[in-house]
N, C-alpha and C. Protein backbone atom coordinates (compact mmCIF):
# COMPACT_ATOMS: atom_id res chain seq x y z
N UNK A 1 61.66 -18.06 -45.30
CA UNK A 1 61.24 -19.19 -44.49
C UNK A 1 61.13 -18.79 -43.02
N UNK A 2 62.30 -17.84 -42.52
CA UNK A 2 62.54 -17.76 -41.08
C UNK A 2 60.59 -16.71 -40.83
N UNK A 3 60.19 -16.04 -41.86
CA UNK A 3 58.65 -15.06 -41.52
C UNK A 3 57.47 -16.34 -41.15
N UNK A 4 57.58 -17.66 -42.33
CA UNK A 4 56.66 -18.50 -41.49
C UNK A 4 56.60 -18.83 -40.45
N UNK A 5 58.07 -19.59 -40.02
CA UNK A 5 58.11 -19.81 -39.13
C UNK A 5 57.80 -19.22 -38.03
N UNK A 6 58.16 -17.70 -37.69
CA UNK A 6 57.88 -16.83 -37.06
C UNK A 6 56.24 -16.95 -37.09
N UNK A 7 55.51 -16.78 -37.70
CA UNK A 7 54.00 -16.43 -38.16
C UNK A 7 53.57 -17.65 -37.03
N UNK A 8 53.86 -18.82 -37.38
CA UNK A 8 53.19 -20.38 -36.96
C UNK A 8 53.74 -20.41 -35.41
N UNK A 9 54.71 -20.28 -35.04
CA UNK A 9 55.38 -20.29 -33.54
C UNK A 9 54.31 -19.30 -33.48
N UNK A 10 54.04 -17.56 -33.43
CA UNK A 10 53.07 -16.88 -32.93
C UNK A 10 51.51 -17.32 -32.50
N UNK A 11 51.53 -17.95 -33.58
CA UNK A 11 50.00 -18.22 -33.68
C UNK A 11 49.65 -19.42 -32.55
N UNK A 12 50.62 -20.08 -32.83
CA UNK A 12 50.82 -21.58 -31.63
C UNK A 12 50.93 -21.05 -30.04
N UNK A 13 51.71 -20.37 -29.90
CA UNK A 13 51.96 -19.59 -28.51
C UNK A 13 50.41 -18.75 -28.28
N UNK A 14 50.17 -18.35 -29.25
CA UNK A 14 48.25 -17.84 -28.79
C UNK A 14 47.70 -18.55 -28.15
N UNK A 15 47.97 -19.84 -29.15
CA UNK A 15 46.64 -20.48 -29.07
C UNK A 15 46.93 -21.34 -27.81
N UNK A 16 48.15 -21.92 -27.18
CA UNK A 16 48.08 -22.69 -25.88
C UNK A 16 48.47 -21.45 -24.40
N UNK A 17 49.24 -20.40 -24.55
CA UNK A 17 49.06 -19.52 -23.72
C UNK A 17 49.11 -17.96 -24.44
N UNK A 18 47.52 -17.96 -24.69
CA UNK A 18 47.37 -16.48 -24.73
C UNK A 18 47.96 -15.65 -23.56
N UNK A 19 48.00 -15.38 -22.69
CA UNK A 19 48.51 -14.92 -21.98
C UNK A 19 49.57 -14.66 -21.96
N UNK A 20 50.28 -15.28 -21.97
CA UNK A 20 52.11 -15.17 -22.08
C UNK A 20 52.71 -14.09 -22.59
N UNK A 21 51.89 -14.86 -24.29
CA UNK A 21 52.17 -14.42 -25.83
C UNK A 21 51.81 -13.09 -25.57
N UNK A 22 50.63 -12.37 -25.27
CA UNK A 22 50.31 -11.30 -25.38
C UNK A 22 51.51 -10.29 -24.46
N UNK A 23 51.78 -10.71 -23.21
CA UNK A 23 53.08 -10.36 -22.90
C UNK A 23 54.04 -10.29 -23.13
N UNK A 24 54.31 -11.13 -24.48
CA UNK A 24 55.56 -10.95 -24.95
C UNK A 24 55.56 -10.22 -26.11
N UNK A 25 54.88 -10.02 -26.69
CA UNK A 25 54.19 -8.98 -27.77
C UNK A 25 54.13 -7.76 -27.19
N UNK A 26 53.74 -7.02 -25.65
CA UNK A 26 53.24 -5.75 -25.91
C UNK A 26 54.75 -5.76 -24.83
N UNK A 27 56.22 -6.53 -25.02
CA UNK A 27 57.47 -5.98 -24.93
C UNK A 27 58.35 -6.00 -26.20
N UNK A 28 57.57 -6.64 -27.28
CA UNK A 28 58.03 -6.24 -28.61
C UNK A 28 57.75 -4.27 -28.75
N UNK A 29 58.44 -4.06 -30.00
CA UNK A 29 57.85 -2.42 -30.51
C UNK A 29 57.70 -2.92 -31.76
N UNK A 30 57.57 -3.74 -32.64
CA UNK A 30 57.14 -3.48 -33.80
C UNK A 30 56.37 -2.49 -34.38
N UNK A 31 56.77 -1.88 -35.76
CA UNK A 31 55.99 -1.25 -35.85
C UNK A 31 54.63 -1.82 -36.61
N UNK A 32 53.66 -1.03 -37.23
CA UNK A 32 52.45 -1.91 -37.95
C UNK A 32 53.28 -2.71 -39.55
N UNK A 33 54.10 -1.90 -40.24
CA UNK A 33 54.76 -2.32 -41.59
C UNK A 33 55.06 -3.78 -41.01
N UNK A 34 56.22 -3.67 -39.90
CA UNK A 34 56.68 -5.38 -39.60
C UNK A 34 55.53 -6.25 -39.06
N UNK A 35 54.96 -5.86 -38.19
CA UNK A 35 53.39 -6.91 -37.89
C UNK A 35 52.77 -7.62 -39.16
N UNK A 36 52.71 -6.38 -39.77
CA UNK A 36 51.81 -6.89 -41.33
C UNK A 36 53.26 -8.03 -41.78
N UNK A 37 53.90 -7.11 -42.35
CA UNK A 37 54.61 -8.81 -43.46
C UNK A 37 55.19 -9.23 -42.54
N UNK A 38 55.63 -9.41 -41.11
CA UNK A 38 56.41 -10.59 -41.25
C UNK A 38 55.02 -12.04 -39.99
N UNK A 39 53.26 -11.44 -40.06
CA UNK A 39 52.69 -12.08 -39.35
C UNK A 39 51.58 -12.14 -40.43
N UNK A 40 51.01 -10.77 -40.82
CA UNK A 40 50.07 -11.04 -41.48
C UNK A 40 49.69 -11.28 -42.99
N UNK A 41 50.64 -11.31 -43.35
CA UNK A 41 51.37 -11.47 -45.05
C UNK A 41 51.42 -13.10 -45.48
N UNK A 42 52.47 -13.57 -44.54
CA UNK A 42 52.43 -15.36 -44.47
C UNK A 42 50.63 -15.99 -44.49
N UNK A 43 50.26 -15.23 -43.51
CA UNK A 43 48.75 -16.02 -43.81
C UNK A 43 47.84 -15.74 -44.62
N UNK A 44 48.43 -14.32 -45.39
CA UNK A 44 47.56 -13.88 -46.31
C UNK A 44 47.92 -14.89 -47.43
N UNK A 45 49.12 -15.17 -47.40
CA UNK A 45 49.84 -15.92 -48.75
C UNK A 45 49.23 -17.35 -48.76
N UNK A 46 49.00 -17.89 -47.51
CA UNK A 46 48.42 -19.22 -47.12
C UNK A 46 46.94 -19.21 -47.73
N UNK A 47 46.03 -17.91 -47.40
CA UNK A 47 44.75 -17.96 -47.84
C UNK A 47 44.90 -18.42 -49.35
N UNK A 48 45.94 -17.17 -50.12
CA UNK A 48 45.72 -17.36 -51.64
C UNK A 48 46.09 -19.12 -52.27
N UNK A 49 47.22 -19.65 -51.48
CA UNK A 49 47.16 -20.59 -52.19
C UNK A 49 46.55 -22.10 -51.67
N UNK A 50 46.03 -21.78 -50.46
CA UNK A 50 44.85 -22.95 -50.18
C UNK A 50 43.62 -22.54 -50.93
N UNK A 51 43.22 -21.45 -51.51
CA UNK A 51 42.07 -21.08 -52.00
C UNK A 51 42.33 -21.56 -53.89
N UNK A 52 43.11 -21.38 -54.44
CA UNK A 52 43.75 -21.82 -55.66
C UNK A 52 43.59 -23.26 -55.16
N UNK A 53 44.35 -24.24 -54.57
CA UNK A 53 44.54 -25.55 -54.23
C UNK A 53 43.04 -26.14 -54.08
N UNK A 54 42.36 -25.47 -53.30
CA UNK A 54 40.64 -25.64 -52.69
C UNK A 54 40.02 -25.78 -53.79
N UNK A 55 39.81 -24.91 -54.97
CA UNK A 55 38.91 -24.93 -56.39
C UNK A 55 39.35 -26.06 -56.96
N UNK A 56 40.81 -25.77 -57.10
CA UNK A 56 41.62 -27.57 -57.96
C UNK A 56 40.81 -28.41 -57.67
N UNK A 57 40.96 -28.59 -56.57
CA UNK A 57 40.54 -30.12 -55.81
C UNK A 57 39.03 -30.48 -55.40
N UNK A 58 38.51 -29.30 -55.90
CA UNK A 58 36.85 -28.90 -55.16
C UNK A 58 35.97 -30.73 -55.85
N UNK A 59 35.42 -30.61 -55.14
CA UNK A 59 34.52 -31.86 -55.58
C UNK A 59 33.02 -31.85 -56.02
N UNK A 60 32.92 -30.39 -55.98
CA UNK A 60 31.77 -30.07 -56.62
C UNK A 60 31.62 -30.13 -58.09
N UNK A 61 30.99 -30.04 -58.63
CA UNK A 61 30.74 -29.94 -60.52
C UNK A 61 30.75 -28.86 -61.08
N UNK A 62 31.21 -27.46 -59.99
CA UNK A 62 31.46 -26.71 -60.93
C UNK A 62 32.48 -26.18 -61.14
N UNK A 63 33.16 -25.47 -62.57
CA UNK A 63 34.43 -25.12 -62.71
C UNK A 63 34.72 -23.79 -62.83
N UNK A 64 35.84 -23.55 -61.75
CA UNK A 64 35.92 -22.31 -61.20
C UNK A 64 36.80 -21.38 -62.85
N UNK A 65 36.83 -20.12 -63.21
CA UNK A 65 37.58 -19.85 -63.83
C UNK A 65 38.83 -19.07 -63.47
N UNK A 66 39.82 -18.82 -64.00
CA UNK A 66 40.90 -18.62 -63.28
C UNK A 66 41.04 -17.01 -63.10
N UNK A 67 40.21 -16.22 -63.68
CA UNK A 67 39.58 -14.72 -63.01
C UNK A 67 39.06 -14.91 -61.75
N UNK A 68 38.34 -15.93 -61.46
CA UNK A 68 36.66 -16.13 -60.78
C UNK A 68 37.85 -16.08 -59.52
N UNK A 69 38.75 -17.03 -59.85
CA UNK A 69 39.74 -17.43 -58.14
C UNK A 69 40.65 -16.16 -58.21
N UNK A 70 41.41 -15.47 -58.75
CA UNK A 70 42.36 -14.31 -59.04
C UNK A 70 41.18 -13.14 -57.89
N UNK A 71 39.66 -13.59 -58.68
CA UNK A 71 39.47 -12.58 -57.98
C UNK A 71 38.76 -12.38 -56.71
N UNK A 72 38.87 -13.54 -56.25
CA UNK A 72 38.36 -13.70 -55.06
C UNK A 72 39.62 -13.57 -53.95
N UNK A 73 40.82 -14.43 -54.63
CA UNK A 73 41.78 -13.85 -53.80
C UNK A 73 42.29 -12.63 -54.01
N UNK A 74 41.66 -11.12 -54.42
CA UNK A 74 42.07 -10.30 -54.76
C UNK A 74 41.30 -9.65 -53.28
N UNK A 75 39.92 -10.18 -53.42
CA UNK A 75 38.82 -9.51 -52.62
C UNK A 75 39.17 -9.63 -51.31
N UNK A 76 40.09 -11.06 -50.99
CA UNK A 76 40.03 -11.53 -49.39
C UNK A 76 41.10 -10.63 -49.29
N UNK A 77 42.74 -10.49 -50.05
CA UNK A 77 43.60 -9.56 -49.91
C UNK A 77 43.15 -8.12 -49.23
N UNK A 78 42.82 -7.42 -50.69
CA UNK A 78 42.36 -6.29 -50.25
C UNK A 78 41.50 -6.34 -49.23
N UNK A 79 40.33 -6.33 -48.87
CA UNK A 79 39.01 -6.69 -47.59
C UNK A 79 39.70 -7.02 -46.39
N UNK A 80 40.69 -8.15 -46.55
CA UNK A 80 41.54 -8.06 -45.02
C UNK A 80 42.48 -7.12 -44.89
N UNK A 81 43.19 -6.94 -45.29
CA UNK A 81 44.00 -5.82 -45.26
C UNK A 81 43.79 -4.42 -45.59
N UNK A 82 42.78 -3.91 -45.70
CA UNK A 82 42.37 -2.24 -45.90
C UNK A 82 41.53 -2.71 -44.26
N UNK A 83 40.79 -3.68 -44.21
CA UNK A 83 39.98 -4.12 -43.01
C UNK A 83 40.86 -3.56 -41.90
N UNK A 84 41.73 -4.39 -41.79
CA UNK A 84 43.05 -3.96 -40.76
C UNK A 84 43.47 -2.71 -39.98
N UNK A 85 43.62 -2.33 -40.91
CA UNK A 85 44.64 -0.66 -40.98
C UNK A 85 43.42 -0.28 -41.05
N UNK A 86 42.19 0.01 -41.39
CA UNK A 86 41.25 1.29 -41.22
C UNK A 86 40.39 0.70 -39.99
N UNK A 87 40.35 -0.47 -39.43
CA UNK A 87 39.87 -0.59 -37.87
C UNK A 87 40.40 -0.36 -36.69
N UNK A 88 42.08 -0.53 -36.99
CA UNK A 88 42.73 0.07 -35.95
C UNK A 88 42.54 1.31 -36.13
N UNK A 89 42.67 2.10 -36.83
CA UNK A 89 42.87 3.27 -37.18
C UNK A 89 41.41 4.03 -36.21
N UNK A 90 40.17 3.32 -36.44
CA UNK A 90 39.13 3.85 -36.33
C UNK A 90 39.05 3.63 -34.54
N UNK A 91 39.23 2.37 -34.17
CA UNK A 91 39.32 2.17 -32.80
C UNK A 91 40.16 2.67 -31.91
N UNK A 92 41.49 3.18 -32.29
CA UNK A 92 42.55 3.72 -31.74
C UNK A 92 41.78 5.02 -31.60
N UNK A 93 41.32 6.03 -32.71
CA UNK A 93 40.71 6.90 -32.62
C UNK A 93 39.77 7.40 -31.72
N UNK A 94 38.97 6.52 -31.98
CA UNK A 94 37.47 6.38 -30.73
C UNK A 94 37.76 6.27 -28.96
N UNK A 95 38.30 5.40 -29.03
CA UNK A 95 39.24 5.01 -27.38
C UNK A 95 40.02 6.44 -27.32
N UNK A 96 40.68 7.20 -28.34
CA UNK A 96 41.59 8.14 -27.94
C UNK A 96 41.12 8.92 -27.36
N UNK A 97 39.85 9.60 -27.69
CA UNK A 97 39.31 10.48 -27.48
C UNK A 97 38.75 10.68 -25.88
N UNK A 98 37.93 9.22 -25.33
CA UNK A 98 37.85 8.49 -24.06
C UNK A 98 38.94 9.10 -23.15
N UNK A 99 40.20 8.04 -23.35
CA UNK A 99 40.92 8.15 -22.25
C UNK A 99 42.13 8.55 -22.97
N UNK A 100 42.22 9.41 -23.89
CA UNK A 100 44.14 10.11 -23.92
C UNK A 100 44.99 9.14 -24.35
N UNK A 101 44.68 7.98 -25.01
CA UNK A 101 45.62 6.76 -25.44
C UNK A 101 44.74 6.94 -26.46
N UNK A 102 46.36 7.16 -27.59
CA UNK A 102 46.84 7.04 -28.59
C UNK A 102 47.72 6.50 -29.08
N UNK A 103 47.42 4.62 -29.83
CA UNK A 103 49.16 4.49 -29.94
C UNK A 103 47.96 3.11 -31.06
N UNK A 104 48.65 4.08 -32.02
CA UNK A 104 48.04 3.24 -33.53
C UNK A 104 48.57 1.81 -33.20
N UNK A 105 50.16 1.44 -33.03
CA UNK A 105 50.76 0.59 -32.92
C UNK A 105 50.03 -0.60 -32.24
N UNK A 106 49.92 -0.54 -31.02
CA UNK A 106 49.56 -1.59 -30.16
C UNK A 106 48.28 -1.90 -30.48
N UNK A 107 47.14 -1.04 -30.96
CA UNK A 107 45.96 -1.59 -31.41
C UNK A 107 46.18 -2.27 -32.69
N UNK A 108 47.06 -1.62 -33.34
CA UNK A 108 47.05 -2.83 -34.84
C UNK A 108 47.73 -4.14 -34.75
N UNK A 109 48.27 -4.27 -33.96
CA UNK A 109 49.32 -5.63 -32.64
C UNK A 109 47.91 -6.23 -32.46
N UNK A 110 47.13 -5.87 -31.36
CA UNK A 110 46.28 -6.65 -31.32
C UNK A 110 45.16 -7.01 -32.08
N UNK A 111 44.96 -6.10 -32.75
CA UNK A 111 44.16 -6.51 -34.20
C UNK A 111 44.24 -7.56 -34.93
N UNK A 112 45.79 -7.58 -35.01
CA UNK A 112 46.49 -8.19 -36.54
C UNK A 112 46.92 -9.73 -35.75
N UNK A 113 47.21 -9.56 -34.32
CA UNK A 113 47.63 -11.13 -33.82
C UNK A 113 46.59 -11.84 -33.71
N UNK A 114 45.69 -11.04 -32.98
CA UNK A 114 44.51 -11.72 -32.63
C UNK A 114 43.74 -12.43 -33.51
N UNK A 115 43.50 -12.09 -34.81
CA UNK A 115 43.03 -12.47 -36.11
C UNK A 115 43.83 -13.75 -36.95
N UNK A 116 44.76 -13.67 -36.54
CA UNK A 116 45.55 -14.93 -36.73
C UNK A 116 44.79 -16.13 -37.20
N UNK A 117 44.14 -16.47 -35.82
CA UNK A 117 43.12 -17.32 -36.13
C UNK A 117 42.29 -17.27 -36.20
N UNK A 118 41.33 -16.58 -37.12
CA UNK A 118 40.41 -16.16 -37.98
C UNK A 118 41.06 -16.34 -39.51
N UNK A 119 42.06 -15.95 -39.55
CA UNK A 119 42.99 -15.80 -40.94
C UNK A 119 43.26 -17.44 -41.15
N UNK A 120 43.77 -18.28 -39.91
CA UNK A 120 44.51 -19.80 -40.35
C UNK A 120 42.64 -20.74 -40.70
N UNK A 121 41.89 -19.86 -40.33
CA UNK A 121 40.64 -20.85 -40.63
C UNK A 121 39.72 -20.53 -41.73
N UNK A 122 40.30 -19.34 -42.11
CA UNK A 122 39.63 -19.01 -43.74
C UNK A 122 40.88 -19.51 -44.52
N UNK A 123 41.95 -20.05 -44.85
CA UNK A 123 42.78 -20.94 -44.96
C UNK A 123 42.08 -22.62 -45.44
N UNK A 124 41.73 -22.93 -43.70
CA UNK A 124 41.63 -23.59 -43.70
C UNK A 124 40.15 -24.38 -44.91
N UNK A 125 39.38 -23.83 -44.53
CA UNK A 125 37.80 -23.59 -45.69
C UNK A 125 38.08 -23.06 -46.81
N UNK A 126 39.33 -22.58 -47.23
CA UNK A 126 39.53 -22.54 -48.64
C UNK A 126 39.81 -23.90 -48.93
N UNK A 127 40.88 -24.20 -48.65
CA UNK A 127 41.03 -25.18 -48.57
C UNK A 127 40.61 -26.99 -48.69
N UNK A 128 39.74 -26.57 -47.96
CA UNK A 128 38.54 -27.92 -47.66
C UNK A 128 37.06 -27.37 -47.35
N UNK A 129 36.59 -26.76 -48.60
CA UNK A 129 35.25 -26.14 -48.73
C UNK A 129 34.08 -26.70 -47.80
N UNK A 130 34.23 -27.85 -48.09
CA UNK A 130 33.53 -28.69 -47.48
C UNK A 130 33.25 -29.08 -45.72
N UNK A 131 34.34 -28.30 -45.28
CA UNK A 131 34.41 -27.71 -43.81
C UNK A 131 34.15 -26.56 -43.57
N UNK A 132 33.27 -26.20 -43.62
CA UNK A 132 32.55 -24.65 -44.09
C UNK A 132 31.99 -24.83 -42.41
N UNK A 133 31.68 -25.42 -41.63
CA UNK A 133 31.34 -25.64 -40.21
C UNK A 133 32.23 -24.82 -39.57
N UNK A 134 33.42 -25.17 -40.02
CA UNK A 134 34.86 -24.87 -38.66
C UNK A 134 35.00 -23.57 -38.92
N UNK A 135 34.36 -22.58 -39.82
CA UNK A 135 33.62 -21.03 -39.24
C UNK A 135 33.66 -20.62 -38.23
N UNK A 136 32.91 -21.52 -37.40
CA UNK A 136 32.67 -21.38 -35.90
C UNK A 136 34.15 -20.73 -34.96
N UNK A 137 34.95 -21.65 -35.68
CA UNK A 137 36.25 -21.56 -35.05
C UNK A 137 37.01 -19.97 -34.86
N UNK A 138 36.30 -19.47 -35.89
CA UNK A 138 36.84 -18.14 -36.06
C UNK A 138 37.29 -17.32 -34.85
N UNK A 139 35.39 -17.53 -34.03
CA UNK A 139 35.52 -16.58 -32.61
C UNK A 139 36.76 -16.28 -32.10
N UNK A 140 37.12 -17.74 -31.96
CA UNK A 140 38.47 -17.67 -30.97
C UNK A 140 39.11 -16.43 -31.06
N UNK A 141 38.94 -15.52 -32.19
CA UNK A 141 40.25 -14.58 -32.34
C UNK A 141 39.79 -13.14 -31.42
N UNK A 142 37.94 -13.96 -31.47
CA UNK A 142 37.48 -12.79 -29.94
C UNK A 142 37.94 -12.88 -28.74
N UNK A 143 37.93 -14.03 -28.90
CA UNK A 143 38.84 -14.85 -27.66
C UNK A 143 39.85 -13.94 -27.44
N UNK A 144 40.93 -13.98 -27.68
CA UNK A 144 42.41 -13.71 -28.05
C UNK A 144 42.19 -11.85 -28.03
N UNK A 145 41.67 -11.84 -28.73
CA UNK A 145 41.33 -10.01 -28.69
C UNK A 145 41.23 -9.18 -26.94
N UNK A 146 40.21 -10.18 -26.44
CA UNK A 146 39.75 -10.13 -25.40
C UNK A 146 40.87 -9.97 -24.02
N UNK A 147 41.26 -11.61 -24.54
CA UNK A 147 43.06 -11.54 -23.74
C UNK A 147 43.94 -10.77 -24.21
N UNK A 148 44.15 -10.24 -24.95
CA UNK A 148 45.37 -9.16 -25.25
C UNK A 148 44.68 -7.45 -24.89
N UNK A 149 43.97 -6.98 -24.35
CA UNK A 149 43.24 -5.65 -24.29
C UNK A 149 44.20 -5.42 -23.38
N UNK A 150 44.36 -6.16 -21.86
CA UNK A 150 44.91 -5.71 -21.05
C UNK A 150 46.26 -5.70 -21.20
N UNK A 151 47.05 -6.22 -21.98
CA UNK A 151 48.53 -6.27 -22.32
C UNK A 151 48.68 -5.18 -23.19
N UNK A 152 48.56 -5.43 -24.39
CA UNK A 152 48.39 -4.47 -25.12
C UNK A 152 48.09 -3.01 -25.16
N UNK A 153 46.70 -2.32 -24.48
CA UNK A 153 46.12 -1.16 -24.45
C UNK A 153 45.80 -0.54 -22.99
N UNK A 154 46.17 -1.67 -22.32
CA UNK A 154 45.99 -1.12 -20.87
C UNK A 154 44.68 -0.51 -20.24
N UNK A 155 43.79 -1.22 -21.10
CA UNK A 155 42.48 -1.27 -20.44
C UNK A 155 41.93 -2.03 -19.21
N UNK A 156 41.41 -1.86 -18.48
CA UNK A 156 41.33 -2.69 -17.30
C UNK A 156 39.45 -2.72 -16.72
N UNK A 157 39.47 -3.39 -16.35
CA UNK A 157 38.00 -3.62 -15.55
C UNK A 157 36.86 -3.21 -16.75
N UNK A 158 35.76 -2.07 -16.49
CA UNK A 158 34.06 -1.94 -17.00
C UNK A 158 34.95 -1.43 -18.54
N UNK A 159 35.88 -0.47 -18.71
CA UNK A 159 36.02 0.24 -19.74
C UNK A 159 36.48 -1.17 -20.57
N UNK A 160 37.45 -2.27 -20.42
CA UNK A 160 37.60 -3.17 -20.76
C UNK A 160 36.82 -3.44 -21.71
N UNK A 161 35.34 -3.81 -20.96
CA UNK A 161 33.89 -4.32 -21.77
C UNK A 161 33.85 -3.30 -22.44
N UNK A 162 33.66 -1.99 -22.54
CA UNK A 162 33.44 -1.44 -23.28
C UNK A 162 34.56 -0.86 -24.70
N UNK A 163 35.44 -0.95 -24.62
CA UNK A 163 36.39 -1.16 -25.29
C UNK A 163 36.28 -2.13 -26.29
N UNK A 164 36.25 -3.37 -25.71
CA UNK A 164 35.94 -5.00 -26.41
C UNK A 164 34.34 -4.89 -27.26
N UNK A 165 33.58 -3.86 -26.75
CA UNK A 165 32.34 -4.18 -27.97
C UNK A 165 32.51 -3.35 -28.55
N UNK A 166 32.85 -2.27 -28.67
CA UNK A 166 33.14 -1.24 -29.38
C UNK A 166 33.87 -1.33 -30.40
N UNK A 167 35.07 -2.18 -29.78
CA UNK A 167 35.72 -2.72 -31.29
C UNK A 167 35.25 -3.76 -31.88
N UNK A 168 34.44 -4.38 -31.27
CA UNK A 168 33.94 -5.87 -32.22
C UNK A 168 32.65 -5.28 -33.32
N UNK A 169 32.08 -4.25 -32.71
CA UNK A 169 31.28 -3.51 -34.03
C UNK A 169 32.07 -2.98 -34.93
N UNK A 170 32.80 -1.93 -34.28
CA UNK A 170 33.57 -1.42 -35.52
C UNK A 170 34.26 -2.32 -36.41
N UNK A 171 34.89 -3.52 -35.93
CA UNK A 171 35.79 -4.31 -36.70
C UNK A 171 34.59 -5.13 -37.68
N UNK A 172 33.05 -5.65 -37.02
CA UNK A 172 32.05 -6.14 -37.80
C UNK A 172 31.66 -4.97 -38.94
N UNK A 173 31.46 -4.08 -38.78
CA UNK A 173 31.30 -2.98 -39.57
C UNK A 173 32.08 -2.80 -41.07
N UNK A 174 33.20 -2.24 -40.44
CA UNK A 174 34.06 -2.05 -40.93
C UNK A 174 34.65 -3.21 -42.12
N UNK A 175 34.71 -4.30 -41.48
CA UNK A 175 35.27 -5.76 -42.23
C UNK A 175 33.82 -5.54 -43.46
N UNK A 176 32.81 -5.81 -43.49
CA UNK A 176 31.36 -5.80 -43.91
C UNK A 176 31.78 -4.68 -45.04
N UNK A 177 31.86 -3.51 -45.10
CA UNK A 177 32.17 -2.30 -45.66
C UNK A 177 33.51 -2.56 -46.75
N UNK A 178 34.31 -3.21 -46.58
CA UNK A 178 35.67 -3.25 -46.87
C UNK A 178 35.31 -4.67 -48.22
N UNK A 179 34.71 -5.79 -47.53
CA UNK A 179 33.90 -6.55 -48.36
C UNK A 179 33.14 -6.18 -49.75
N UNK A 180 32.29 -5.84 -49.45
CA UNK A 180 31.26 -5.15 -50.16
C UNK A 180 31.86 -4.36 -51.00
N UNK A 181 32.43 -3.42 -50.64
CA UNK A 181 33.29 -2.36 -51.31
C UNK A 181 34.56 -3.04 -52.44
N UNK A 182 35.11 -3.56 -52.06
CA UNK A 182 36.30 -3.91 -52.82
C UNK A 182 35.77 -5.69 -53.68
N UNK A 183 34.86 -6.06 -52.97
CA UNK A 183 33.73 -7.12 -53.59
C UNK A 183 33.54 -6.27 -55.05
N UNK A 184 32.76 -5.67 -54.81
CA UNK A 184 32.41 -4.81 -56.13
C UNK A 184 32.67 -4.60 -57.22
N UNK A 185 34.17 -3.53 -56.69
CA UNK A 185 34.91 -3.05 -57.43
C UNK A 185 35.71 -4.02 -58.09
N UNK A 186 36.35 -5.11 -57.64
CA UNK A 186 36.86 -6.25 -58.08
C UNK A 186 36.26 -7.31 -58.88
N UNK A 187 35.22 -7.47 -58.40
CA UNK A 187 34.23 -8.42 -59.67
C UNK A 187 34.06 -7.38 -60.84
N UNK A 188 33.81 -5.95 -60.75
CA UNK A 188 34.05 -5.48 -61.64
C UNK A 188 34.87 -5.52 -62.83
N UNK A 189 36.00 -5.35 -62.20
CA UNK A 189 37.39 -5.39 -63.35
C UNK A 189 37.44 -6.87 -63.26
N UNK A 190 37.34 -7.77 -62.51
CA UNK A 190 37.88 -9.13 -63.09
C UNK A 190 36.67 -9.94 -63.88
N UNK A 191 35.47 -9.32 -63.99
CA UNK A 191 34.46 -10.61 -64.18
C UNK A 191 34.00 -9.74 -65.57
């Protein structure tokens, strides 16, 4: 109970002072293992069972089968989470090379917080299909990405911008790739 809680206080402190939060995060050391379960695990768990709850309740006429949902929450699992760890991985990399900062850690910090809310709103549209609009909402976690660069990675001023698109391709990329890929392979074995 005490990891939700933790998860929902985080996400709340984003969302009314990004700023702060991101300061108080890049005086945490977590490593990536604790980021993941005790921030990004809770909302992964939230996706699977608003997405189970979402088909139940769906109001459409058609009936989901219980592979069809197994394996969709198999796809969002895996796809977000290989997503994760191989974008930090790739962006930490790329920036390293730039400017001599290397620190897997703090890019998967801001990866993994920032996404938060991206994560509580694919949740949320599992959930209530029918709010398939509040998509939109996702950005915010560019938002949030944006505000944590300078806490986090110690980027500052033009490299900033360039930093911030650099990872928003790679992370578009990458997420896209991770999809597709484990899309695949998973309708495979489950369908």
């Amino acid at each position: 109970m005490n990891v939700i809680v933790h998860t929902f206080i985080r996400i709340r402190n984003l969302f009314l002072d990004p700023g702060k939060e991101w300061e108080t995060i890049a005086a945490e050391n977590n490593s990536r293992k604790t980021i993941f379960i005790r921030f990004v695990s809770p909302l992964l768990c939230l996706i699977a069972v608003a997405t189970i709850v979402g088909t139940w309740l769906s109001t459409s006429r058609e009936v989901y089968s219980v592979s069809y949902v197994f394996c969709e929450i198999a796809i969002l699992w895996t796809s977000l989470s290989a997503g994760l760890f191989s974008s930090a991985f790739v962006v930490t990399e790329i920036i390293a090379r730039q400017d001599n900062q290397k620190n897997h850690g703090r890019t998967f910090a801001l990866m993994a917080y920032s996404a938060g809310a991206s994560l509580l709103v694919i949740a949320i549209v599992a959930l209530f299909p029918f709010f398939n609009e509040l998509r939109i909402l996702m950005f915010y976690s560019c938002y949030l990405y944006w505000r944590g660069i300078p806490s986090l990675v110690q980027i500052q001023g033009q490299k900033r911008m360039i930093y911030g698109l650099l990872s928003f391709i790679i992370l578009a990329i990458i997420h896209l790739l991770m999809f597709f890929l484990f899309g695949n392979i998973l309708k495979a074995i489950f369908m």
